[in-house]
C-alpha atoms as a PDB file:
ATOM      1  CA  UNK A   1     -19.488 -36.029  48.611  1.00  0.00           C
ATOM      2  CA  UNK A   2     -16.039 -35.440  48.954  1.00  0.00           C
ATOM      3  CA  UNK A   3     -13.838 -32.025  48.728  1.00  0.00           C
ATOM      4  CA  UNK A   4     -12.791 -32.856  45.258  1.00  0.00           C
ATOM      5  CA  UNK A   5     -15.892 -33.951  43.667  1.00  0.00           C
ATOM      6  CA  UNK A   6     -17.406 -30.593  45.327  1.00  0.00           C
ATOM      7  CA  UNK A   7     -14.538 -28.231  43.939  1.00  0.00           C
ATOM      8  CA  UNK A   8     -15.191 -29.925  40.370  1.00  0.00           C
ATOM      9  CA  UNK A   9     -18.934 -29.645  40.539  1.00  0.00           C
ATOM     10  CA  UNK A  10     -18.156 -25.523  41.571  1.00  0.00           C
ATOM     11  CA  UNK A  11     -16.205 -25.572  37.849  1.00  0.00           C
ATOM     12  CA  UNK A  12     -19.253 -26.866  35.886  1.00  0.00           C
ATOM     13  CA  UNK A  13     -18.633 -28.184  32.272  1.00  0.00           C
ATOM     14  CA  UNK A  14     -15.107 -27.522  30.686  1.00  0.00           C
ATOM     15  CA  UNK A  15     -14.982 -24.659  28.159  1.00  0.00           C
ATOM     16  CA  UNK A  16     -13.768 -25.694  24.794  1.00  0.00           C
ATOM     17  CA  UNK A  17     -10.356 -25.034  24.611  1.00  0.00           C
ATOM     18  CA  UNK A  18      -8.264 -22.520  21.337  1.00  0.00           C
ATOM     19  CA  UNK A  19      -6.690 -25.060  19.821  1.00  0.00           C
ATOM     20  CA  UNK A  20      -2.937 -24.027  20.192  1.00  0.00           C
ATOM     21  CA  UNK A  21      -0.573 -22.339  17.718  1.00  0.00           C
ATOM     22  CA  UNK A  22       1.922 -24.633  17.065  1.00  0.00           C
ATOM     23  CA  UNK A  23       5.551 -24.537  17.261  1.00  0.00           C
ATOM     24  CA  UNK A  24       6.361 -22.761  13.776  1.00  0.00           C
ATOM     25  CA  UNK A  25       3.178 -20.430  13.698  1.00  0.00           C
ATOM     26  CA  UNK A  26       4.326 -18.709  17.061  1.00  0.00           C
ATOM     27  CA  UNK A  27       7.969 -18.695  15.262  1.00  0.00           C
ATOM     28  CA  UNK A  28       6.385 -16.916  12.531  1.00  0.00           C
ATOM     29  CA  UNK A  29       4.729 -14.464  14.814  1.00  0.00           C
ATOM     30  CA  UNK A  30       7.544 -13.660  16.644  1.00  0.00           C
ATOM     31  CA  UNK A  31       9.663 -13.431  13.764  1.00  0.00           C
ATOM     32  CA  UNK A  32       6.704 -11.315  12.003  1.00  0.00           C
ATOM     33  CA  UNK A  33       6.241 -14.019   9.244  1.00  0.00           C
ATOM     34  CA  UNK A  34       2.938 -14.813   7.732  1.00  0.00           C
ATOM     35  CA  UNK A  35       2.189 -17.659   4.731  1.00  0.00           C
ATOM     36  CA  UNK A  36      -0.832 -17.730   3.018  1.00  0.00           C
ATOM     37  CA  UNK A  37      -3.101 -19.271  -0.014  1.00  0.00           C
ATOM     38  CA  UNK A  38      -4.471 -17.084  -2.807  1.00  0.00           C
ATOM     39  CA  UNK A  39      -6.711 -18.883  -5.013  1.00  0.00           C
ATOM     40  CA  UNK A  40      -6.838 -16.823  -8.333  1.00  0.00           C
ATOM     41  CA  UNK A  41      -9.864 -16.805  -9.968  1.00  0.00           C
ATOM     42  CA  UNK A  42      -9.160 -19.563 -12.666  1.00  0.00           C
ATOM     43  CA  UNK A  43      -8.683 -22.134  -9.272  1.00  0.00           C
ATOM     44  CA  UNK A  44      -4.974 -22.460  -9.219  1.00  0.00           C
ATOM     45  CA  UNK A  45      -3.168 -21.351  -5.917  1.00  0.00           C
ATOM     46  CA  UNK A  46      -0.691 -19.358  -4.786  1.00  0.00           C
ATOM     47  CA  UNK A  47       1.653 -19.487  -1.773  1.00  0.00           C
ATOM     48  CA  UNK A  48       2.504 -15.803  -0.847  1.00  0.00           C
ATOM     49  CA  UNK A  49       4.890 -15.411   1.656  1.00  0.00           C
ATOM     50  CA  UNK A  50       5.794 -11.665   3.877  1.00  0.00           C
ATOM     51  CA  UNK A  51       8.750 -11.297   6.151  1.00  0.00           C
ATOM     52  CA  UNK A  52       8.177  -7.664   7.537  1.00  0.00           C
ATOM     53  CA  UNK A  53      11.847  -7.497   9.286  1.00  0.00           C
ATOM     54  CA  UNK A  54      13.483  -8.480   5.932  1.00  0.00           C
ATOM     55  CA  UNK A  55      11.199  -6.283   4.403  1.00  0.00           C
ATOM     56  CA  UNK A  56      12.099  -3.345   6.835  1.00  0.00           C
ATOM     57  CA  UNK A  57      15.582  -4.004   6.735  1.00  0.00           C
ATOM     58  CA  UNK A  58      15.205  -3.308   2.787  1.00  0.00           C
ATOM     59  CA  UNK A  59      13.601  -0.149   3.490  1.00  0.00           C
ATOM     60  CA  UNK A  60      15.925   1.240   6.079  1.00  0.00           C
ATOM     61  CA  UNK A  61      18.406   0.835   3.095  1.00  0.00           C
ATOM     62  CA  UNK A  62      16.034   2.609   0.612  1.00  0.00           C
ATOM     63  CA  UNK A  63      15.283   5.724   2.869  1.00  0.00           C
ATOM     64  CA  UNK A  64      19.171   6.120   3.956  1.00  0.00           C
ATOM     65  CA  UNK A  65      20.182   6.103   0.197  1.00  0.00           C
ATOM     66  CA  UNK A  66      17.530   8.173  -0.542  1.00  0.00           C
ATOM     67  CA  UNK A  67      18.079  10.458   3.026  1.00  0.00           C
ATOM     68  CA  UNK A  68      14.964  10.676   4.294  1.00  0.00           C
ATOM     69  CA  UNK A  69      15.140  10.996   8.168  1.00  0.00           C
ATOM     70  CA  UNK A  70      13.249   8.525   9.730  1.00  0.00           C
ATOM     71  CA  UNK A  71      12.071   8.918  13.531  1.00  0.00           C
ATOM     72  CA  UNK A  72      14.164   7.322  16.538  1.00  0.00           C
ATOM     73  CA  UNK A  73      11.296   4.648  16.969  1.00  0.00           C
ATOM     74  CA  UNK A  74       9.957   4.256  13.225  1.00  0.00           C
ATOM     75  CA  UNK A  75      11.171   0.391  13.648  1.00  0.00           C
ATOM     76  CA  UNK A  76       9.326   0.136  16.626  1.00  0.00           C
ATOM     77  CA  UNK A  77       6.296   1.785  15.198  1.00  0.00           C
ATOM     78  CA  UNK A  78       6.028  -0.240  12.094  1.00  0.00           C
ATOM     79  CA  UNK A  79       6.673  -3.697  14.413  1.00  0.00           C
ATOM     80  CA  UNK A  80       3.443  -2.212  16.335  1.00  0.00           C
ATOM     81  CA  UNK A  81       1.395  -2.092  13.437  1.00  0.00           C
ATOM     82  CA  UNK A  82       2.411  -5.378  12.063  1.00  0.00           C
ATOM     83  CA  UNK A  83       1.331  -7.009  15.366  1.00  0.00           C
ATOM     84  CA  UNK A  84      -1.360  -4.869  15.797  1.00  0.00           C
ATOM     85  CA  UNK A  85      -2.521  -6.031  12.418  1.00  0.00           C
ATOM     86  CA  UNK A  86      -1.240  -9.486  11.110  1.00  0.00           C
ATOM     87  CA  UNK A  87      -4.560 -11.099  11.537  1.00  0.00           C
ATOM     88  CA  UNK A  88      -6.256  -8.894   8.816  1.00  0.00           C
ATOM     89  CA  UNK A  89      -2.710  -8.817   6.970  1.00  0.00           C
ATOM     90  CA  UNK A  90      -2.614 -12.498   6.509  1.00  0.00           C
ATOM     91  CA  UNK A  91      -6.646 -12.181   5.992  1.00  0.00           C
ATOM     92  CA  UNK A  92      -6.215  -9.359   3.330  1.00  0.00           C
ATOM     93  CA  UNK A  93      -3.290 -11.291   1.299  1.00  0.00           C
ATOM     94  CA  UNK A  94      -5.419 -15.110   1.508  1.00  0.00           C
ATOM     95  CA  UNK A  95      -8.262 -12.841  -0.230  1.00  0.00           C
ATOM     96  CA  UNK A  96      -6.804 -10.369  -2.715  1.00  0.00           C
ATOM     97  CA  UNK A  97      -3.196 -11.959  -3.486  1.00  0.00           C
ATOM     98  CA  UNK A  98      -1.420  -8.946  -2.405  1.00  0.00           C
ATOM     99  CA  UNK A  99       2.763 -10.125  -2.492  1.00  0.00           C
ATOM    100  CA  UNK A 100       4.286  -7.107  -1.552  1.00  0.00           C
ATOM    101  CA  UNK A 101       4.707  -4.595   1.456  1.00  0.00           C
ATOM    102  CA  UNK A 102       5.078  -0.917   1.351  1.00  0.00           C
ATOM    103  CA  UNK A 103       6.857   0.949   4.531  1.00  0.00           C
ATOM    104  CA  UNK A 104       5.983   4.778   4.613  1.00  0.00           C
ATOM    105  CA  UNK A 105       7.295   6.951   7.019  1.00  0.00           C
ATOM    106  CA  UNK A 106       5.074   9.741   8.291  1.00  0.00           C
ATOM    107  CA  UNK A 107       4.953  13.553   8.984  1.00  0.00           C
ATOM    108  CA  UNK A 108       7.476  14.361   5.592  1.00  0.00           C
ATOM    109  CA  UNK A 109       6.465  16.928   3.681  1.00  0.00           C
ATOM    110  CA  UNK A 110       5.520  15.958   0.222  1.00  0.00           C
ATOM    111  CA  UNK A 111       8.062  18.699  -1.145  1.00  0.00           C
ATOM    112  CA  UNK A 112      11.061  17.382   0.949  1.00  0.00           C
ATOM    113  CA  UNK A 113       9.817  13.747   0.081  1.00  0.00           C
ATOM    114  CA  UNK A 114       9.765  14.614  -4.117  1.00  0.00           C
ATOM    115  CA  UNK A 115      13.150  15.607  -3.755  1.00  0.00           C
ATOM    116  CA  UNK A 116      14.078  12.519  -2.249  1.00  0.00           C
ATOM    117  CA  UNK A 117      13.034  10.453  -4.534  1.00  0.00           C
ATOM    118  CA  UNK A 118      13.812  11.356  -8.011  1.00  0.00           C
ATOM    119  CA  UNK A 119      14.370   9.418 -10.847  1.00  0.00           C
ATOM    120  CA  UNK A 120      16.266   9.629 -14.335  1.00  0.00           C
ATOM    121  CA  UNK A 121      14.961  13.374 -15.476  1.00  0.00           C
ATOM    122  CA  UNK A 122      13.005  14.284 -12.565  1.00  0.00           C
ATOM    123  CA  UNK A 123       9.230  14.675 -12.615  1.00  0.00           C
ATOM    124  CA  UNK A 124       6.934  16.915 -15.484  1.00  0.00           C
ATOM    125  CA  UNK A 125       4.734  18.707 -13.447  1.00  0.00           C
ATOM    126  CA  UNK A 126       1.280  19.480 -15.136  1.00  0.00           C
ATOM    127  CA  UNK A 127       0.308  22.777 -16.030  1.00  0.00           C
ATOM    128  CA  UNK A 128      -2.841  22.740 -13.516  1.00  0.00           C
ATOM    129  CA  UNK A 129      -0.499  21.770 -10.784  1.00  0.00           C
ATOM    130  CA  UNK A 130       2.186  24.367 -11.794  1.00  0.00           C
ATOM    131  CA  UNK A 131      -0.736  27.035 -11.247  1.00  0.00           C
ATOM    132  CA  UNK A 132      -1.361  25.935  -8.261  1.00  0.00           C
ATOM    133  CA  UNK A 133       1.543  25.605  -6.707  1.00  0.00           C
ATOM    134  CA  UNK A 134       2.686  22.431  -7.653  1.00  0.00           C
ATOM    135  CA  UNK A 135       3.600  20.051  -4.402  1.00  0.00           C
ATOM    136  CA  UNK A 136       3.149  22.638  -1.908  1.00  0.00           C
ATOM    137  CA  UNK A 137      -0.385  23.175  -3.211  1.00  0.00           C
ATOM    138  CA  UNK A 138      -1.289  19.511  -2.347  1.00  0.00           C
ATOM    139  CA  UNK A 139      -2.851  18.865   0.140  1.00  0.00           C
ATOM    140  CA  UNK A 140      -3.012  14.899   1.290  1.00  0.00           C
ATOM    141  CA  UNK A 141      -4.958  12.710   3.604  1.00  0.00           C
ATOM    142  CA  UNK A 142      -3.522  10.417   6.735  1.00  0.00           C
ATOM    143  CA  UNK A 143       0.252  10.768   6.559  1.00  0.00           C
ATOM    144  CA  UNK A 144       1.226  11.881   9.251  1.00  0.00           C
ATOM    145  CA  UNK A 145       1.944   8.492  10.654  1.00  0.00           C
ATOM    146  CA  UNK A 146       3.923   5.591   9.409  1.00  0.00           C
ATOM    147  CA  UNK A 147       2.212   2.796   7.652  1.00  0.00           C
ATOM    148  CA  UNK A 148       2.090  -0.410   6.121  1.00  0.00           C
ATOM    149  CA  UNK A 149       0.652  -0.891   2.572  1.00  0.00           C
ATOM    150  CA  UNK A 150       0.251  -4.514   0.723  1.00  0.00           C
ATOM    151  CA  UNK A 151      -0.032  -4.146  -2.862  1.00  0.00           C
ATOM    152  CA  UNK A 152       0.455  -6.251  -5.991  1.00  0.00           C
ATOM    153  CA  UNK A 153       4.138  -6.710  -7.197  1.00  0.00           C
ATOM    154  CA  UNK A 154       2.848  -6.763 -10.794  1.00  0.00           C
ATOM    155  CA  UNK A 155       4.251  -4.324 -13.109  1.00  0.00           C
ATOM    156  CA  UNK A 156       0.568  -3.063 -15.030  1.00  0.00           C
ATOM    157  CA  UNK A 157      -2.613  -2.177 -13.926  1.00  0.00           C
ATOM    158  CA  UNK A 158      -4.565  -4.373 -16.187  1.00  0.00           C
ATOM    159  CA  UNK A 159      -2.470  -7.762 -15.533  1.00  0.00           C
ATOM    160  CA  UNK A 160      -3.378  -7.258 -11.366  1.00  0.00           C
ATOM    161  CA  UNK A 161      -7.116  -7.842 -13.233  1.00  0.00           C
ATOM    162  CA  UNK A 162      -5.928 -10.522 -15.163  1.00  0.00           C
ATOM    163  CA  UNK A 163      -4.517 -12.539 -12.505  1.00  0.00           C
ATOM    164  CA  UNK A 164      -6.549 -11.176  -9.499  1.00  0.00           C
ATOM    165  CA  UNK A 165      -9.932 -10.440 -10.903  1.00  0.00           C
ATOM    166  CA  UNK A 166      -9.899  -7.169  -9.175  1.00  0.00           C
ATOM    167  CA  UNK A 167     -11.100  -4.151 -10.931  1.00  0.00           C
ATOM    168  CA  UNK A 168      -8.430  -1.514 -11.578  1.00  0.00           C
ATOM    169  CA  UNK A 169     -11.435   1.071 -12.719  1.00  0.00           C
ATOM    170  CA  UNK A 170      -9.823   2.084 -16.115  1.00  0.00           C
ATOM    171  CA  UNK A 171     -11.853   5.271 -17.460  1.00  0.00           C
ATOM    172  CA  UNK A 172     -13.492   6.583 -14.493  1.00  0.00           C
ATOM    173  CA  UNK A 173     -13.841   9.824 -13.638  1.00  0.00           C
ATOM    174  CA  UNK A 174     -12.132  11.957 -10.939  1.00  0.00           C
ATOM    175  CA  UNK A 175     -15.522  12.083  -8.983  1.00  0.00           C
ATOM    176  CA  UNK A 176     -15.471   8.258  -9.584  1.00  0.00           C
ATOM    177  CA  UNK A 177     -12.017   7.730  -7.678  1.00  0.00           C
ATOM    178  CA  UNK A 178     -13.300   9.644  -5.026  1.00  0.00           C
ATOM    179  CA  UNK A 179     -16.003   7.742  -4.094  1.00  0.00           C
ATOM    180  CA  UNK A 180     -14.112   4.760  -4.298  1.00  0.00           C
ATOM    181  CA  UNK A 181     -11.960   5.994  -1.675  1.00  0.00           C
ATOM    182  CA  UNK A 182     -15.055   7.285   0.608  1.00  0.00           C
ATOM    183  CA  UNK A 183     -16.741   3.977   0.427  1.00  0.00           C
ATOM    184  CA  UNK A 184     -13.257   1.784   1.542  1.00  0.00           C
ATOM    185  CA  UNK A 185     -10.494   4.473   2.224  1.00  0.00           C
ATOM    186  CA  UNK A 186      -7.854   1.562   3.037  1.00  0.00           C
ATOM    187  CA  UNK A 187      -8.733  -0.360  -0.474  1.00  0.00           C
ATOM    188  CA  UNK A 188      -6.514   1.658  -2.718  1.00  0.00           C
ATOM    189  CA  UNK A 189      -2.986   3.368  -3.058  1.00  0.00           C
ATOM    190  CA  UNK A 190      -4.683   6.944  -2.006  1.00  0.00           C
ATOM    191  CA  UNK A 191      -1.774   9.715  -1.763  1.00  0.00           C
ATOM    192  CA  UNK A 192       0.847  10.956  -3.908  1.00  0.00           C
ATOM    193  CA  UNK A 193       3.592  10.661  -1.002  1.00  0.00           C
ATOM    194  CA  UNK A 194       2.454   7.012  -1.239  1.00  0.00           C
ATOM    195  CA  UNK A 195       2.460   6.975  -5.188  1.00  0.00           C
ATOM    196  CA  UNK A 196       6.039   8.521  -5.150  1.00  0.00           C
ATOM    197  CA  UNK A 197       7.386   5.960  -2.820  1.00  0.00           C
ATOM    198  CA  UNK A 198       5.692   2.854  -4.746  1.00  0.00           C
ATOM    199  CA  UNK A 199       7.346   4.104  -8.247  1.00  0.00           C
ATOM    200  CA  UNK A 200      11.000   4.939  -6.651  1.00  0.00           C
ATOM    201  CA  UNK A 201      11.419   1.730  -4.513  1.00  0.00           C
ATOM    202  CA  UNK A 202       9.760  -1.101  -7.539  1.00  0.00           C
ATOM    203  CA  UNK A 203      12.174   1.181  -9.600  1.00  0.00           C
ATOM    204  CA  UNK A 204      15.088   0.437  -7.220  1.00  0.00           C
ATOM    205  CA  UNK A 205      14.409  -3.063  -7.069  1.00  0.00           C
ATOM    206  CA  UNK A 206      13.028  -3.766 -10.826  1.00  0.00           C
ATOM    207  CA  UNK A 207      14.889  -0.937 -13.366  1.00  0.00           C
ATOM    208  CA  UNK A 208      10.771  -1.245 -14.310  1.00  0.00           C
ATOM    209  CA  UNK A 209       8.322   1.927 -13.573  1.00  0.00           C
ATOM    210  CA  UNK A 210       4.984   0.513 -12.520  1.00  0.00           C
ATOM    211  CA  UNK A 211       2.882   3.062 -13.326  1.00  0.00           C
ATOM    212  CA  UNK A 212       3.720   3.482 -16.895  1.00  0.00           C
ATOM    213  CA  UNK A 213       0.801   5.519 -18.999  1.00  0.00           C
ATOM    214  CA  UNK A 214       1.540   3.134 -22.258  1.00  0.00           C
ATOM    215  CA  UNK A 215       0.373   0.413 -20.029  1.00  0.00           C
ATOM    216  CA  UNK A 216      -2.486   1.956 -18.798  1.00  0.00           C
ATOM    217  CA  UNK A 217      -1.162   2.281 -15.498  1.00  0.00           C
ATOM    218  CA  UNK A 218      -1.609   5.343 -14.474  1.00  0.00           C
ATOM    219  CA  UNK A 219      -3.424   5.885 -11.178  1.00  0.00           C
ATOM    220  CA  UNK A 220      -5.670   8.375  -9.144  1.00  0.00           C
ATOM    221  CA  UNK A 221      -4.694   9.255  -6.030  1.00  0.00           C
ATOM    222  CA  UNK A 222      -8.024  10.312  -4.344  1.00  0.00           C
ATOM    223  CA  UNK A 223      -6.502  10.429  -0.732  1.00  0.00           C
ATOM    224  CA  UNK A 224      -5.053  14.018  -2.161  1.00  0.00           C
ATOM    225  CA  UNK A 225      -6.286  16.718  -3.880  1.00  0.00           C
ATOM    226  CA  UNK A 226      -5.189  20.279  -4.815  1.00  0.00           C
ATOM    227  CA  UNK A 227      -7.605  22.828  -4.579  1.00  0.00           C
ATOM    228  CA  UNK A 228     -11.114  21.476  -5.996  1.00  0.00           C
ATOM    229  CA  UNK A 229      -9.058  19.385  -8.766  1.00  0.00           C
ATOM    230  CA  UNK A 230      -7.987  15.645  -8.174  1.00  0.00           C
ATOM    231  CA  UNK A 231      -4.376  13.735  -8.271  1.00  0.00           C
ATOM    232  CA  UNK A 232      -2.992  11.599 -10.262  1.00  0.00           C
ATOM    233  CA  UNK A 233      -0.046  10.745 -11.516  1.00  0.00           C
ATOM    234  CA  UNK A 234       1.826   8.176 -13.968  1.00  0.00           C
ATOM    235  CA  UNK A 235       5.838   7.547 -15.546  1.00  0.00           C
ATOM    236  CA  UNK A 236       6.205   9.112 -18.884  1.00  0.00           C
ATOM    237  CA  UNK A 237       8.458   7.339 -20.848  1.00  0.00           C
ATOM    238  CA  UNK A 238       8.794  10.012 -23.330  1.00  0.00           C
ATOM    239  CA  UNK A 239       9.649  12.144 -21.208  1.00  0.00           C
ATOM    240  CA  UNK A 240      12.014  10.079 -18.879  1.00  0.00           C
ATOM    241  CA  UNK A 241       9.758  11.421 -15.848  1.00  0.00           C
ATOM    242  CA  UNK A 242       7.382  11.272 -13.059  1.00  0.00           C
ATOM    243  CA  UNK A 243       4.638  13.507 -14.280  1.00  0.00           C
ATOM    244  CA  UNK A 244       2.369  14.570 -11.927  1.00  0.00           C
ATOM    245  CA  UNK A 245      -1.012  17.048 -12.780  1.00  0.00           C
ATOM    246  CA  UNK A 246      -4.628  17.815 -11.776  1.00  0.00           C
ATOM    247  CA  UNK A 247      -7.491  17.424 -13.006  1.00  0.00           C
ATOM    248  CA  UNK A 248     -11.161  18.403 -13.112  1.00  0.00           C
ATOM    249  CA  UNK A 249     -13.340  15.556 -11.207  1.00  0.00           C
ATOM    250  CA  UNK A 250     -15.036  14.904 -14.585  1.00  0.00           C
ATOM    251  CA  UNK A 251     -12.477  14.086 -16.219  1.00  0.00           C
ATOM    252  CA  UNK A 252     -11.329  10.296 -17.158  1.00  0.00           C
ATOM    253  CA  UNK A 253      -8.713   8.748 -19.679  1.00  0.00           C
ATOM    254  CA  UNK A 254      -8.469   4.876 -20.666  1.00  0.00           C
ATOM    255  CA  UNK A 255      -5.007   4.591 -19.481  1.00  0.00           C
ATOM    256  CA  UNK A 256      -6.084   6.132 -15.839  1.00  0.00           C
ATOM    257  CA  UNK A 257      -7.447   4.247 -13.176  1.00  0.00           C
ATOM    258  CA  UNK A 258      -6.897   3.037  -9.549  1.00  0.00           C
ATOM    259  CA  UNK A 259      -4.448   0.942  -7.933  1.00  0.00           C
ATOM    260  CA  UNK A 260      -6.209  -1.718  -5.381  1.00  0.00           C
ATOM    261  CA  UNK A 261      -3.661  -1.391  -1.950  1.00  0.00           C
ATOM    262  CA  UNK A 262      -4.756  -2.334   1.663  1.00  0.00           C
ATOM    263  CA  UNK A 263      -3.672   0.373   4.567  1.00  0.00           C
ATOM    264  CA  UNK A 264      -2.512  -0.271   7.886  1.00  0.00           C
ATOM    265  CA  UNK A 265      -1.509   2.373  10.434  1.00  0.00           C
END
């Protein structure tokens, strides 16, 4: 046997190979691009398309406008997490149609931040919360690092159901929302930094407030709490305001429910 036939034996059986990316998927990657299908529940399907560094050019606008002081390396962080994470990104938007990207800064306190980003009249702060000390007195999970949030670019709660099939939870209880959140902390838009964020920047880019109570689109916000009372907070359009309030865990309103979100950090 000769010194070639003796090396190949050594090898044994070829493994089978990845197949390989092609040219415009590693474009895409590099680029930090992603393309997916979302078949709605009624069969028809949906191209949905992300561009994170358009995206985060957008929202280096927003916060300058809006001056909140981002970090020397908040680009570089959120690039990290995007890479870190495009697999289950891509994987997250193919299974729940999520169209849209939220980028949160992190460590900003939630007073500083509700300053920042007011809109028309301000915010109606609920009586509960005034007692206890409005935002200083909240108290939220996991923001102390930036982020990346997908949600639904829809402007109600009940038409994500309608065209998603996903169940907003309209009625529940505090204690409800709460174990929502235990069971898949990353499924839903969890903090009111978050919620604040959300309503200023679709306002910014729609003149529309997505979490409008006469659409029944007001939202928990289980990730924070104040005291033993839960979050949550809506637009009043009587008002011309962000209200925010607490509220026992019992209690529930039709018009309240949860937003469905997917976290990355």
């Amino acid at each position: 046997m000769n010194r070639e036939s003796t090396i190949d034996m050594a090898k044994g059986p070829d493994k089978p190979q990845k197949p390989e990316k092609s040219q415009a998927e590693l474009r895409d990657a590099l680029q930090h691009k992603l393309s997916s299908i979302y078949t709605r529940p009624d069969g028809t399907k949906e191209s949905i398309s992300l561009n994170l560094d358009t995206k985060l050019q957008g929202f280096l606008s927003f916060y300058k406008k809006t001056k909140v002081d981002l970090t020397p390396d908040f680009e570089d962080s959120i690039s990290d997490i995007w890479d870190r994470n495009q697999k289950d990104i891509e994987k997250a938007v193919e299974q729940n149609g999520f169209d849209d990207v939220l980028i949160i800064p992190g460590d900003i306190s939630l007073t500083e931040l509700a300053e920042r980003m007011k809109m028309e009249d301000g915010y109606y702060i609920g009586v509960n919360l005034d007692e206890n000390g409005s935002f200083a007195g909240i108290i939220s999970q996991n923001v102390d690092k930036p982020r990346i949030i997908l949600f639904h670019h829809i402007d109600t709660l009940p038409e994500i159901t309608k065209q998603t099939g996903i169940d907003i939870h309209l009625n529940i209880t505090g204690t409800e929302a709460q174990k929502l959140y235990l069971t898949n902390p990353k499924n839903y838009l969890s903090t009111l930094e978050d919620a604040i964020i959300l309503e200023r920047k679709y306002y910014e880019d729609t003149k529309k407030h997505l979490s409008d109570w006469k659409n029944k689109s007001a939202q928990w916000l289980p990730g924070s709490e104040a005291g033993s009372r839960s979050v949550c907070s809506r637009w009043s359009a009587a008002y011309l305001k962000y209200y925010v309030n607490t509220y026992s865990s019992e209690s529930r309103n039709v018009h309240l429910g949860v937003r469905p979100a997917r976290y990355f950090q």
